[in-house]
C-alpha atoms as a PDB file:
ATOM      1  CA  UNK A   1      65.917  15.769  29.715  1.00  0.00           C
ATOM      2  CA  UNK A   2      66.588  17.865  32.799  1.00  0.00           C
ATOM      3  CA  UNK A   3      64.253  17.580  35.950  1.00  0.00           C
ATOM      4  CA  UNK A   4      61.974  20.351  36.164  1.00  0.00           C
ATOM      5  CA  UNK A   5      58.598  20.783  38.292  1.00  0.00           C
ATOM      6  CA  UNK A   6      55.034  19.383  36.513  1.00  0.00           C
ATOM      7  CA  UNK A   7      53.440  22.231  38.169  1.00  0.00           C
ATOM      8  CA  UNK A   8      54.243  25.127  40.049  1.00  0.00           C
ATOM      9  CA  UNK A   9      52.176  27.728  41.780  1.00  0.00           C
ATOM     10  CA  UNK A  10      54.074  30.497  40.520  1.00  0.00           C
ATOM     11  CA  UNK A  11      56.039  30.751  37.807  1.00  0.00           C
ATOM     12  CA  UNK A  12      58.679  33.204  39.045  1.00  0.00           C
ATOM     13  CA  UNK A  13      59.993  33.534  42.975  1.00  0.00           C
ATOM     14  CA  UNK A  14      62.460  35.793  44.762  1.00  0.00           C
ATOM     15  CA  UNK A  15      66.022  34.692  44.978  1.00  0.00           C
ATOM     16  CA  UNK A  16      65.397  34.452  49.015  1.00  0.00           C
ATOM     17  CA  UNK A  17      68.555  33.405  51.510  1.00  0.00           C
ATOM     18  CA  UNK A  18      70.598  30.074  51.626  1.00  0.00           C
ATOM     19  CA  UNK A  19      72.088  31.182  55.486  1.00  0.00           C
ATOM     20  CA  UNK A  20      72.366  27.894  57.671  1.00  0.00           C
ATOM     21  CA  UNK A  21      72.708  24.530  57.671  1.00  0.00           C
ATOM     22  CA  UNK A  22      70.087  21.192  56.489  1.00  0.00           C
ATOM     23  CA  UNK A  23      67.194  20.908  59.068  1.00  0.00           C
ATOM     24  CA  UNK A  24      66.486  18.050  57.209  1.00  0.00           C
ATOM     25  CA  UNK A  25      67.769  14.872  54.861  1.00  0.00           C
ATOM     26  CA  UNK A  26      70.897  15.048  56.207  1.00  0.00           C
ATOM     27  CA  UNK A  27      71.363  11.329  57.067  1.00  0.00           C
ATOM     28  CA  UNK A  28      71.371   8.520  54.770  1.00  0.00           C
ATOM     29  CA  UNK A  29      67.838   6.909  54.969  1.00  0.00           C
ATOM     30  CA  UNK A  30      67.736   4.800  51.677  1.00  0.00           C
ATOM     31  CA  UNK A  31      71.033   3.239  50.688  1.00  0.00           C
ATOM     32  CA  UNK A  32      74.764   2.350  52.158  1.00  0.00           C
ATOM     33  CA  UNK A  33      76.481   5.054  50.808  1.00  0.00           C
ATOM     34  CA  UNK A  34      76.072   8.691  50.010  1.00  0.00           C
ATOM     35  CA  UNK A  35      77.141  11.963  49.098  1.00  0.00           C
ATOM     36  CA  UNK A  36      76.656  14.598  51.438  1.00  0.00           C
ATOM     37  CA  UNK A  37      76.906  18.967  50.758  1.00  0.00           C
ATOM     38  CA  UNK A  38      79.482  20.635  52.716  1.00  0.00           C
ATOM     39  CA  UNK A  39      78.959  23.480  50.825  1.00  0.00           C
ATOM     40  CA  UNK A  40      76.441  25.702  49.801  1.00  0.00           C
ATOM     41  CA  UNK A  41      74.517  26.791  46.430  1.00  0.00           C
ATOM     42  CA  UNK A  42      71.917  26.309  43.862  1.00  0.00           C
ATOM     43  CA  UNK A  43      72.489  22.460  42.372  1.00  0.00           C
ATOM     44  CA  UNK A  44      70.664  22.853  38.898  1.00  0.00           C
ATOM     45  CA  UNK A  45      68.772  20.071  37.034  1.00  0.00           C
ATOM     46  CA  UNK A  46      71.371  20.061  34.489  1.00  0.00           C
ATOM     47  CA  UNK A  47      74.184  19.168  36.972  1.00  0.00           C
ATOM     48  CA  UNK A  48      71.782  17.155  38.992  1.00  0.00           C
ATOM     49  CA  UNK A  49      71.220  14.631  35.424  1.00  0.00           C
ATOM     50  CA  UNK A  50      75.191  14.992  34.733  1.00  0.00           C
ATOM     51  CA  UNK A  51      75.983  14.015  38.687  1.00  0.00           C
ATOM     52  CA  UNK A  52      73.599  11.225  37.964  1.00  0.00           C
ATOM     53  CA  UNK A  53      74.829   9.843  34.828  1.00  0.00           C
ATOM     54  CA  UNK A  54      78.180   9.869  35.841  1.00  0.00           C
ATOM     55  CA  UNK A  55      77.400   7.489  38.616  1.00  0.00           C
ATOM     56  CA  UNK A  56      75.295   4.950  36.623  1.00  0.00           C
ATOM     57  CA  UNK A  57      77.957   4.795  34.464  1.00  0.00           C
ATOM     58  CA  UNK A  58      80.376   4.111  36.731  1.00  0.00           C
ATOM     59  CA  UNK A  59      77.660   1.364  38.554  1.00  0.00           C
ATOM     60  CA  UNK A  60      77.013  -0.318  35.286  1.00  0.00           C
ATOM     61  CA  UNK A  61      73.815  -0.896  36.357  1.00  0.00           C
ATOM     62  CA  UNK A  62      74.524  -2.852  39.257  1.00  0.00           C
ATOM     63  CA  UNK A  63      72.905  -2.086  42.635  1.00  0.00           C
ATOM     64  CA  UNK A  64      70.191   1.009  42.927  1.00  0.00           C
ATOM     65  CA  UNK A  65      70.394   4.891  43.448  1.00  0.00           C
ATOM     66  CA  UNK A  66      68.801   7.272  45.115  1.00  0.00           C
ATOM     67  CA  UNK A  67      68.639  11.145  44.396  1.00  0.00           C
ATOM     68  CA  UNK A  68      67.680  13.156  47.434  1.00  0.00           C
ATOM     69  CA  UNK A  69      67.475  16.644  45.951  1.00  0.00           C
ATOM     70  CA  UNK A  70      65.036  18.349  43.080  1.00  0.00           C
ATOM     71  CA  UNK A  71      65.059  21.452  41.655  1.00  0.00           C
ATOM     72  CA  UNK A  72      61.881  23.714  42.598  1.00  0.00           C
ATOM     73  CA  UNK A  73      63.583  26.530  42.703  1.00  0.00           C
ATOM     74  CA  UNK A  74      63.042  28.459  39.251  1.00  0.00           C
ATOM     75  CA  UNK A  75      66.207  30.811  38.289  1.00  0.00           C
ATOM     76  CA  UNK A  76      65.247  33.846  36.191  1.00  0.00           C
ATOM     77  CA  UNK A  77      67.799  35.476  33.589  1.00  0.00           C
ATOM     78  CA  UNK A  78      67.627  38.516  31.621  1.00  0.00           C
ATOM     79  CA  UNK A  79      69.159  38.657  27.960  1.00  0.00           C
ATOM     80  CA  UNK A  80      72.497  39.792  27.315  1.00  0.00           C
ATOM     81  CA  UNK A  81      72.944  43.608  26.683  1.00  0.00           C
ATOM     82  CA  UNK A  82      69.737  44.731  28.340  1.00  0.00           C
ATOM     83  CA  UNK A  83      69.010  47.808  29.684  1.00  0.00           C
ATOM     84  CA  UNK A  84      68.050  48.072  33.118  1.00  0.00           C
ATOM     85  CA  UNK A  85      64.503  47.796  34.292  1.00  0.00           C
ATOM     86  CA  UNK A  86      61.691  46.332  31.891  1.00  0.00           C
ATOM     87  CA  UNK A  87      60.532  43.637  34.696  1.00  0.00           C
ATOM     88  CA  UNK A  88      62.178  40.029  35.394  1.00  0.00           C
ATOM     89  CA  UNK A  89      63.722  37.892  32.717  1.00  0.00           C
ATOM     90  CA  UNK A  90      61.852  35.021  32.072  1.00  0.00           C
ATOM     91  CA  UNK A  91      62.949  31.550  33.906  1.00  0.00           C
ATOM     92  CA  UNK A  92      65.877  30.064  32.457  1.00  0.00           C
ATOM     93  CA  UNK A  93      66.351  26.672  34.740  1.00  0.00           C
ATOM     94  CA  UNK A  94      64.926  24.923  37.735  1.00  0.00           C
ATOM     95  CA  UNK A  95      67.607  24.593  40.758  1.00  0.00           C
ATOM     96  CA  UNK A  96      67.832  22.789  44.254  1.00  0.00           C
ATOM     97  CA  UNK A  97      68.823  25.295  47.054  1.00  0.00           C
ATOM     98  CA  UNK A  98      71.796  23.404  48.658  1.00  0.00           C
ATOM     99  CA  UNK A  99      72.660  23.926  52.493  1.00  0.00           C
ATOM    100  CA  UNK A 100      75.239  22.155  54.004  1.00  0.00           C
ATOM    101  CA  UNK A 101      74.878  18.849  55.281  1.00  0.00           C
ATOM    102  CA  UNK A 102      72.288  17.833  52.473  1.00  0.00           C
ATOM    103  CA  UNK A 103      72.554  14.305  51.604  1.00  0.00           C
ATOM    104  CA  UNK A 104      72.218  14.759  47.309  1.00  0.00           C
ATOM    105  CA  UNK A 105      72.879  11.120  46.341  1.00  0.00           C
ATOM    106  CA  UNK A 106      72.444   7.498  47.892  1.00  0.00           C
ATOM    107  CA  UNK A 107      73.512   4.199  46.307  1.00  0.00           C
ATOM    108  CA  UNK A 108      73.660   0.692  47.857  1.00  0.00           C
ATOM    109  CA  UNK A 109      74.094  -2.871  46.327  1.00  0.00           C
ATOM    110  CA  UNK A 110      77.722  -2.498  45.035  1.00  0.00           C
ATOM    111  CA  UNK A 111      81.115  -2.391  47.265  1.00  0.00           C
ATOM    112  CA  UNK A 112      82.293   0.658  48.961  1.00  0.00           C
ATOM    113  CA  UNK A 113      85.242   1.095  46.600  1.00  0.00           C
ATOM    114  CA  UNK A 114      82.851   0.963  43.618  1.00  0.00           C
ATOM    115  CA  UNK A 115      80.728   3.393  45.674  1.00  0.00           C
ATOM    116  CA  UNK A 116      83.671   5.602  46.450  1.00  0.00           C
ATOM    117  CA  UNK A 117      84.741   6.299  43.000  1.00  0.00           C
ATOM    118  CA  UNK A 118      81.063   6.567  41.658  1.00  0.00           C
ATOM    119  CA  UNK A 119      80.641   9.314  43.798  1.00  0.00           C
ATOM    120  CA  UNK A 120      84.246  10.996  43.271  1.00  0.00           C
ATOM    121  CA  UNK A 121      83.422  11.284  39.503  1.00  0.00           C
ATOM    122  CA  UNK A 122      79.875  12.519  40.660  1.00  0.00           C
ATOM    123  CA  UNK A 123      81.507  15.010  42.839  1.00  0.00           C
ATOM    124  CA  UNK A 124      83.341  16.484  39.967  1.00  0.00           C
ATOM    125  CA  UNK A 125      79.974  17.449  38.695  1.00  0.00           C
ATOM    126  CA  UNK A 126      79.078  19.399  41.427  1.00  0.00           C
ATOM    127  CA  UNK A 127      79.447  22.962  42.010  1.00  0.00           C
ATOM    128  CA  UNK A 128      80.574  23.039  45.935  1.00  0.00           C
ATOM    129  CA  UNK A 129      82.216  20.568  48.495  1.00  0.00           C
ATOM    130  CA  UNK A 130      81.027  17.283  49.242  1.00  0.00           C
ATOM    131  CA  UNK A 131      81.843  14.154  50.940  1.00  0.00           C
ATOM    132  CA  UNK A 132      81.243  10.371  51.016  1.00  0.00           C
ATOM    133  CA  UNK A 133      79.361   8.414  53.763  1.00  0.00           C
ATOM    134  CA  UNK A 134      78.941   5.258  54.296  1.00  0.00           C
ATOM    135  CA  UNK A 135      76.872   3.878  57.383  1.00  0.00           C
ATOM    136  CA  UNK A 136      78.610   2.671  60.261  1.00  0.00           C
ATOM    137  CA  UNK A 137      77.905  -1.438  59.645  1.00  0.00           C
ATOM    138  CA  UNK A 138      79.478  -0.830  56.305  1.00  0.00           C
ATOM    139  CA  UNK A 139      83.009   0.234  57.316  1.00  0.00           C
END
């Protein structure tokens, strides 16, 4: 089931700007390791819940994860083959506005080269550049 808000104020927004970097959660404040945005985009719930399975998988349940990011953005889509005009399509998924130096994931309790792959295969799921940290008493 993909994340989506229990409650929103409204149920449609403006697509806005994603210019600049993260004023905020860009440091690891939970685990060992993380995966950090490079990049920039809207991170849906969908690929948020496949970025997150593929690292419990990989994990086999060992150690504990963290997932910095949730969609509150709604994203809005009109049907195929529509004229223009007639309003705003109705919302079709919840994103997370991504700016670089977001820190999306966090996992600790496992090695660093089981945390290094878990995050490669989560990077795959990921529409824009990442990379892995790991805090300095780690290395």
């Amino acid at each position: 089931m993909p994340l989506t808000p229990s409650r929103t104020k409204y149920r449609k927004r403006q697509k806005g700007s994603l210019k600049g970097n993260a004023k905020g959660g860009d440091t690891l404040a939970f685990g060992e390791f993380g995966i950090q945005a490079l990049g920039r985009g809207k991170f849906s719930s969908a690929q948020i819940e496949a970025s997150r399975v593929a690292i419990n998988r990989h994990l086999k349940r060992k150690g504990k994860m963290w997932i910095r990011v949730f969609p509150h953005r709604p994203v809005t889509k009109k049907p195929q083959e529509t004229r223009m005009g007639k309003g705003k399509g109705p919302v079709e998924y919840y994103a997370a506005d991504i700016k670089p130096g977001v820190v999306l994931f966090e996992v600790s309790g496992v090695t660093l080269s089981l945390a290094r792959e878990a995050m490669r295969l989560a990077d795959n799921k990921i529409p824009f550049r990442c990379r892995f940290l790991a805090r300095e008493d780690q290395v």
